[in-house]
Protein backbone atom coordinates (compact mmCIF):
# COMPACT_ATOMS: atom_id res chain seq x y z
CA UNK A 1 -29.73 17.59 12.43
CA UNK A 2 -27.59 17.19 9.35
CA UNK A 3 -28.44 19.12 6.44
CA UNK A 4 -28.13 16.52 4.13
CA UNK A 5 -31.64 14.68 5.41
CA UNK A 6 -33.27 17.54 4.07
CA UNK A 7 -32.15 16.79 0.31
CA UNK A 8 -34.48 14.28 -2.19
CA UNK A 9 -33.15 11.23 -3.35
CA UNK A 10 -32.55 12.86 -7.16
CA UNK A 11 -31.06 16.03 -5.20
CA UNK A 12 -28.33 13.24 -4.02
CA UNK A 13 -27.89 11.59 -6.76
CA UNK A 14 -27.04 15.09 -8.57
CA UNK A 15 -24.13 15.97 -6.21
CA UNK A 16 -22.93 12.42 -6.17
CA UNK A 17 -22.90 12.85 -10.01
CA UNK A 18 -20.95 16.21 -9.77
CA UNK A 19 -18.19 14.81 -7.35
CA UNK A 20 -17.54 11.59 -9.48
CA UNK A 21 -17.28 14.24 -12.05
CA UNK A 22 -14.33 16.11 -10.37
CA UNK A 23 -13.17 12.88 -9.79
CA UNK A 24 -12.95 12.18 -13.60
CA UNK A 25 -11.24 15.50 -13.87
CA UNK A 26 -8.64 15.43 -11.42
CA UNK A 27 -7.67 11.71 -12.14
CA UNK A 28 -7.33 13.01 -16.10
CA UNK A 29 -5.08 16.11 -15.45
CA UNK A 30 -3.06 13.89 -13.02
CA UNK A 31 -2.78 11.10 -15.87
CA UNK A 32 -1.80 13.72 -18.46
CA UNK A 33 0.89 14.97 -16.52
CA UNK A 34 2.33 11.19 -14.96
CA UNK A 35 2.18 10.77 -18.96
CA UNK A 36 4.52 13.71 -19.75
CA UNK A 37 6.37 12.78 -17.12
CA UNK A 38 6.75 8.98 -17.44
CA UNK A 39 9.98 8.26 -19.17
CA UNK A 40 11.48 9.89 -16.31
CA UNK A 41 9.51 8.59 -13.73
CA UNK A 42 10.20 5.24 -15.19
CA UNK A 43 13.79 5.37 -15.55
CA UNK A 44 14.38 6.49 -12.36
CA UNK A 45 11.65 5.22 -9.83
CA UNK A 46 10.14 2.26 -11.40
CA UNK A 47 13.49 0.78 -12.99
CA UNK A 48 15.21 1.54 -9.97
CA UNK A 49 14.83 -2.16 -7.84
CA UNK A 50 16.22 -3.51 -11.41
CA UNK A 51 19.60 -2.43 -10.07
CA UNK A 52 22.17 -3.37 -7.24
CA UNK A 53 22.58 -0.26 -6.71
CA UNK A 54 18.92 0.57 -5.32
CA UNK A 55 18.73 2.19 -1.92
CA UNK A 56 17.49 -0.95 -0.52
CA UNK A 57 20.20 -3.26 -1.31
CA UNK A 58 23.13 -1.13 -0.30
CA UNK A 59 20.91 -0.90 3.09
CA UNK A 60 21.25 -4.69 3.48
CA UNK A 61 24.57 -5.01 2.69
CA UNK A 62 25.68 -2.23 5.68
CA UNK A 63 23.52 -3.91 8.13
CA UNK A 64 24.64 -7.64 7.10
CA UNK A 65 28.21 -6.65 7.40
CA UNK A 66 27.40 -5.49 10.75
CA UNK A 67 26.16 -8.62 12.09
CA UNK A 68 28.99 -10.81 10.50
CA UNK A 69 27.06 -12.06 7.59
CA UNK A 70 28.57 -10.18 5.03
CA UNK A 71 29.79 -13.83 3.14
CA UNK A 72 26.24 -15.30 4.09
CA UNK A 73 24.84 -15.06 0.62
CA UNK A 74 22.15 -12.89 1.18
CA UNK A 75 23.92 -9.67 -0.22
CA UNK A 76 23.44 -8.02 -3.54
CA UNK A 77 25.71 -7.70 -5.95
CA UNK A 78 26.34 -4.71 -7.40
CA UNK A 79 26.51 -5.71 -10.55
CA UNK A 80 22.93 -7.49 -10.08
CA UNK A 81 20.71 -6.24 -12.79
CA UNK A 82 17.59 -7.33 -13.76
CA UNK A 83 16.98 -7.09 -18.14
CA UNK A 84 13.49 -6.25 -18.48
CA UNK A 85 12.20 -7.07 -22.12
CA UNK A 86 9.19 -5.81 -24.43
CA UNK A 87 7.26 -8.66 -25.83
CA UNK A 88 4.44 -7.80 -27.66
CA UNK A 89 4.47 -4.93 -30.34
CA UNK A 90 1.97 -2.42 -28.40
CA UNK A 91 3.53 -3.30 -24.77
CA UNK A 92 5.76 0.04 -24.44
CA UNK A 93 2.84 2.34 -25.39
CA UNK A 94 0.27 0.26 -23.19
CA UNK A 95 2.37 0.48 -20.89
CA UNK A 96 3.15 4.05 -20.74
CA UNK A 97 -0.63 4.71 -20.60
CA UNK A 98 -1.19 2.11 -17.90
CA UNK A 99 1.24 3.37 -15.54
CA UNK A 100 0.07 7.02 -15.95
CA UNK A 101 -2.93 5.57 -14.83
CA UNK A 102 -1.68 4.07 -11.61
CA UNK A 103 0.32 7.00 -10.86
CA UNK A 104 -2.30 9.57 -11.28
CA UNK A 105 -3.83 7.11 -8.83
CA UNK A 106 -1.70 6.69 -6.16
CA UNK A 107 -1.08 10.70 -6.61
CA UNK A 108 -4.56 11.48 -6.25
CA UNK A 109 -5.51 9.50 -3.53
CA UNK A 110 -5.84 11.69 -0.84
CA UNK A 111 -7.56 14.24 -3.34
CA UNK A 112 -10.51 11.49 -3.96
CA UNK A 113 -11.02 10.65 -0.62
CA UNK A 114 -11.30 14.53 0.02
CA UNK A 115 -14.13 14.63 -3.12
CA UNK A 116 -15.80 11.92 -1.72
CA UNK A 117 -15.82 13.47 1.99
CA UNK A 118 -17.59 16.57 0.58
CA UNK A 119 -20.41 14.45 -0.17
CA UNK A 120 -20.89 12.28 2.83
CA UNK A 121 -19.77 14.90 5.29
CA UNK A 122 -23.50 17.14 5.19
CA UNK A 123 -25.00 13.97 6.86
CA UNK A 124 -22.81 13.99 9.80
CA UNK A 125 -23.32 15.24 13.34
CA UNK A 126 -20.24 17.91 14.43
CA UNK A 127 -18.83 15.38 16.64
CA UNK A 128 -18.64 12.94 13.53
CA UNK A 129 -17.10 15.42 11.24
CA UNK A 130 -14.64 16.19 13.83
CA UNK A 131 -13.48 12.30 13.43
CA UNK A 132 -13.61 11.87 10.24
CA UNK A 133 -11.14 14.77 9.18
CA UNK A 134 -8.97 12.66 12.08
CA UNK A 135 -9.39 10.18 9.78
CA UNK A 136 -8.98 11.28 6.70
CA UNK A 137 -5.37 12.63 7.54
CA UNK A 138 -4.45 9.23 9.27
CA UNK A 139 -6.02 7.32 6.52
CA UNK A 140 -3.80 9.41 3.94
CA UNK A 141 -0.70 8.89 6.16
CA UNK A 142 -1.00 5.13 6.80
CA UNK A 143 -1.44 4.76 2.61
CA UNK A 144 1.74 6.63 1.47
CA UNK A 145 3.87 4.92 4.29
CA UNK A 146 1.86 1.75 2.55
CA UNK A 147 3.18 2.60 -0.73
CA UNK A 148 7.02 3.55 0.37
CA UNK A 149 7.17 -0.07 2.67
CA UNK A 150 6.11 -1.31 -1.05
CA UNK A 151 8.28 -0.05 -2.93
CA UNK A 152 11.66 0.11 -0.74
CA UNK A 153 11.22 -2.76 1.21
CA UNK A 154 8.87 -5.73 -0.20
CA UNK A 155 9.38 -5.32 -3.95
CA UNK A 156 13.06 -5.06 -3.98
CA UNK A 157 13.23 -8.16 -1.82
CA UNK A 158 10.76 -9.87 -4.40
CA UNK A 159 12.72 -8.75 -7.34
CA UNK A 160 15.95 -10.00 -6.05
CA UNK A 161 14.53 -13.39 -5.53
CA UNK A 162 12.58 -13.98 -8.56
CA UNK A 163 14.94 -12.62 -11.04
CA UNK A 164 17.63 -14.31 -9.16
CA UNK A 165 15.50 -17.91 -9.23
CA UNK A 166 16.86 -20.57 -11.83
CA UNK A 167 15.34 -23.62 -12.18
CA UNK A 168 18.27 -24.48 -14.91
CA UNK A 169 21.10 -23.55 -15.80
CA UNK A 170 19.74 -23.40 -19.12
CA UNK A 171 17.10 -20.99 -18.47
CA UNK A 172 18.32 -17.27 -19.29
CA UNK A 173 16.28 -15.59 -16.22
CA UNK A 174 14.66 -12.02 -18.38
CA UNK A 175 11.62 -10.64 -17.18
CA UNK A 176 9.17 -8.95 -19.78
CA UNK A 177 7.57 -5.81 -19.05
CA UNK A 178 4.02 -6.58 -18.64
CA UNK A 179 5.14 -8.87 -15.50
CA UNK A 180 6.92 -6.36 -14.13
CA UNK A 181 4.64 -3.58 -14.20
CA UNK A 182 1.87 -5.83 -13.32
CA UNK A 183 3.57 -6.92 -10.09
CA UNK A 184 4.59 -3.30 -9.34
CA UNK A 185 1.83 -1.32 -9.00
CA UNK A 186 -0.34 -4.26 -7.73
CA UNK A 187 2.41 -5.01 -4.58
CA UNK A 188 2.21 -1.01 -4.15
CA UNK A 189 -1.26 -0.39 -4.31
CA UNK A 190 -2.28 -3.70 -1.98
CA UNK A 191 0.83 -2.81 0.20
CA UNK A 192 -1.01 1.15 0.62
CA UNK A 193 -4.62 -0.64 1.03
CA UNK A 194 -3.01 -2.91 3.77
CA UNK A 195 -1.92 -0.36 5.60
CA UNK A 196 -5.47 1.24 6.19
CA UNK A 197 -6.21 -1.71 8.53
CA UNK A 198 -5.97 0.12 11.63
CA UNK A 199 -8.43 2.67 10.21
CA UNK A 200 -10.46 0.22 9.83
CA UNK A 201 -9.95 -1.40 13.11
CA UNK A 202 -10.76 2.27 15.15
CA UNK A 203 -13.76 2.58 12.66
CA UNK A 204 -15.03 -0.92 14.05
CA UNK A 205 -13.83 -0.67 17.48
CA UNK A 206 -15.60 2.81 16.86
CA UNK A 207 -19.12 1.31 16.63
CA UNK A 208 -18.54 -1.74 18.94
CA UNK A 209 -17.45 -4.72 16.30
CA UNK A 210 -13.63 -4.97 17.55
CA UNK A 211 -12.51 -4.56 21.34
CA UNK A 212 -8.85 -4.25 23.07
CA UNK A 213 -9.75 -7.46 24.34
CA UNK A 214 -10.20 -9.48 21.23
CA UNK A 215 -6.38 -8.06 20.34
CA UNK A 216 -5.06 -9.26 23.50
CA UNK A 217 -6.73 -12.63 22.77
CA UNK A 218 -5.43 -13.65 19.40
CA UNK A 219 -2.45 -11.83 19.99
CA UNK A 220 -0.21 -15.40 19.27
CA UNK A 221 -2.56 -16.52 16.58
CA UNK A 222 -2.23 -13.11 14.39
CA UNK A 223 1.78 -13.66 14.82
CA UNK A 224 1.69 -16.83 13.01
CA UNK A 225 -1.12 -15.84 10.49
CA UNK A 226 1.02 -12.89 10.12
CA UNK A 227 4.44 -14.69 9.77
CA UNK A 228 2.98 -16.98 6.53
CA UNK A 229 1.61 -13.44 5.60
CA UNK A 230 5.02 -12.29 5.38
CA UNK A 231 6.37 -15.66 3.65
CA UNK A 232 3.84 -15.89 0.64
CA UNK A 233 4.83 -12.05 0.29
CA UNK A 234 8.93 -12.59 0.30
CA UNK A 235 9.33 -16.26 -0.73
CA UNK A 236 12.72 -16.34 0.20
CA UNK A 237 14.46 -18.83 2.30
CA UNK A 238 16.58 -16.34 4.62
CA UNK A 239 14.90 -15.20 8.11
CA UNK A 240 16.41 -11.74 7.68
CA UNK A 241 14.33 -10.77 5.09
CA UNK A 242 11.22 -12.61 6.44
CA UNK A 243 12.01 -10.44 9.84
CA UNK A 244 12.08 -7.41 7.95
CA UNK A 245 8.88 -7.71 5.82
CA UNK A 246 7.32 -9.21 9.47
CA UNK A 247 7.68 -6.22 11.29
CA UNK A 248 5.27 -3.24 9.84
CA UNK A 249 3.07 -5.81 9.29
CA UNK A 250 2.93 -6.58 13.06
CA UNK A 251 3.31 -2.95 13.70
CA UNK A 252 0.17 -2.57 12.22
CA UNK A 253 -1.79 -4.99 14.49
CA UNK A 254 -0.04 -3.10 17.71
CA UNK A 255 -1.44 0.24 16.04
CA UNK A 256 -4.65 -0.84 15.74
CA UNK A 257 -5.23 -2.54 19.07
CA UNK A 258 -4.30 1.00 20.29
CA UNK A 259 -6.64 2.16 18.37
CA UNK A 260 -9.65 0.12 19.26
CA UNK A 261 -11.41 1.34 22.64
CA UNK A 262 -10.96 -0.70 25.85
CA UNK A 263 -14.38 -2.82 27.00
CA UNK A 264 -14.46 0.47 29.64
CA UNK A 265 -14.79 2.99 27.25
CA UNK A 266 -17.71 1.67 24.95
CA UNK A 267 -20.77 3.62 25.49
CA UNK A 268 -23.11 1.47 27.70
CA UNK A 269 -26.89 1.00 26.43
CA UNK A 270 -29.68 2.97 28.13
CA UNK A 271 -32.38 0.72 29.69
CA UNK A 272 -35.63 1.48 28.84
């Protein structure tokens, strides 16, 4: 039996209060440091889309000159910048302490998770541990390539159509730095939490919520869902870069209908 029955409800709430604790700790040294660290970290990573000469772009360009679409419209510029402005008096340092935040964060993901383990794991059976630490490395994996299909592949599309969107030619197009930041971290933190979904379709399929069979069902439906999905995310016009932001999220159905057990493999119910 696990140990952790054995423990009082105040003995619980003690060693929950000790891990949130560590928590606080790790999440503060991590913030210090992404603090130090930041007008690097922001010149050079965050910045980065603001220029045609991002990764991403030149990417585009190579493979749209292979296909013939070179003159099609759809390549950067590499003289595209994007001028990012500071409104408000306090926005720099707000910013700087936000973003230390979010990167202490995203850095200390996996380390939270771990924390958090620690506590829940006493109440498990072996077989469930066993699992779990499967888990926990998938569940760490599936985040960070979240974060990088974020950051190299969604926002740079989004920032090359919004900054690039005029409704007149009157309107100078300058984005201030509380948008920016806002939509950064938010795309690459949802974009990270997205990609958990086929953890969370094994842990269903796990206790008998999702079947193989329910994939294989609303296989054409979840295309389409998943097709506006990828169209509210990239609003722009060009199938190319709907294709593109289309195809890890698919991937990530076809992952987690792998996942989920076949009707076979469920454990049958014992008659009484």
């Amino acid at each position: 039996m696990p140990e952790e029955t054995q423990m009082s409800f105040w003995e619980h709430l003690d060693a929950l209060r000790r891990v949130l604790f560590h928590i606080v700790i790790v999440m503060a040294i991590l913030a210090v440091g992404a603090f130090i660290a930041m007008p690097w970290v922001f010149d050079n990573i965050i910045m980065a889309p603001c220029s045609g000469t991002f990764p991403t772009y030149a990417f585009f360009d190579r493979v749209l000159s292979s296909v013939g679409m070179a003159d099609s419209g759809l390549s950067t510029d590499p003289s595209f910048k994007v001028d990012i402005v500071s409104i408000e008096l306090a926005s720099q340092l707000f910013i700087h302490l936000s973003a230390a935040c979010w990167t202490a964060l995203v850095l200390g993901f996996p380390i939270i998770i771990y924390l958090l383990w620690g506590f829940i794991a006493p109440a498990l059976y072996e077989n469930e541990r066993r699992n779990a630490g499967k888990a926990f490395i998938f569940g760490n994996l599936m985040f960070y390539l979240g974060v990088a299909t974020g950051y190299f592949l969604v926002f740079p599309l989004a920032v090359r159509f919004l900054a690039g969107y005029q409704l007149s030619e009157a309107i100078r197009p300058i984005v201030s730095l509380d948008s920016y930041m806002d939509n950064f971290f938010m795309l690459l933190v949802m974009m990270g939490t997205v990609f958990e979904l086929p953890l969370l379709a094994w842990l269903l399929g796990r206790i008998g919520v999702l079947t193989r069979s329910f994939f294989r069902r609303y296989r054409r439906h979840a295309i389409v869902v998943l097709l506006i999905v990828a169209a509210v995310i990239t609003p722009t016009g060009d199938p190319f870069t709907l294709f593109l932001v289309f195809t890890p999220i698919y991937a990530l159905w076809e992952i987690g209908a792998r996942l989920v057990p076949a009707e076979k493999e469920l454990p049958t119910p014992v008659s009484a």
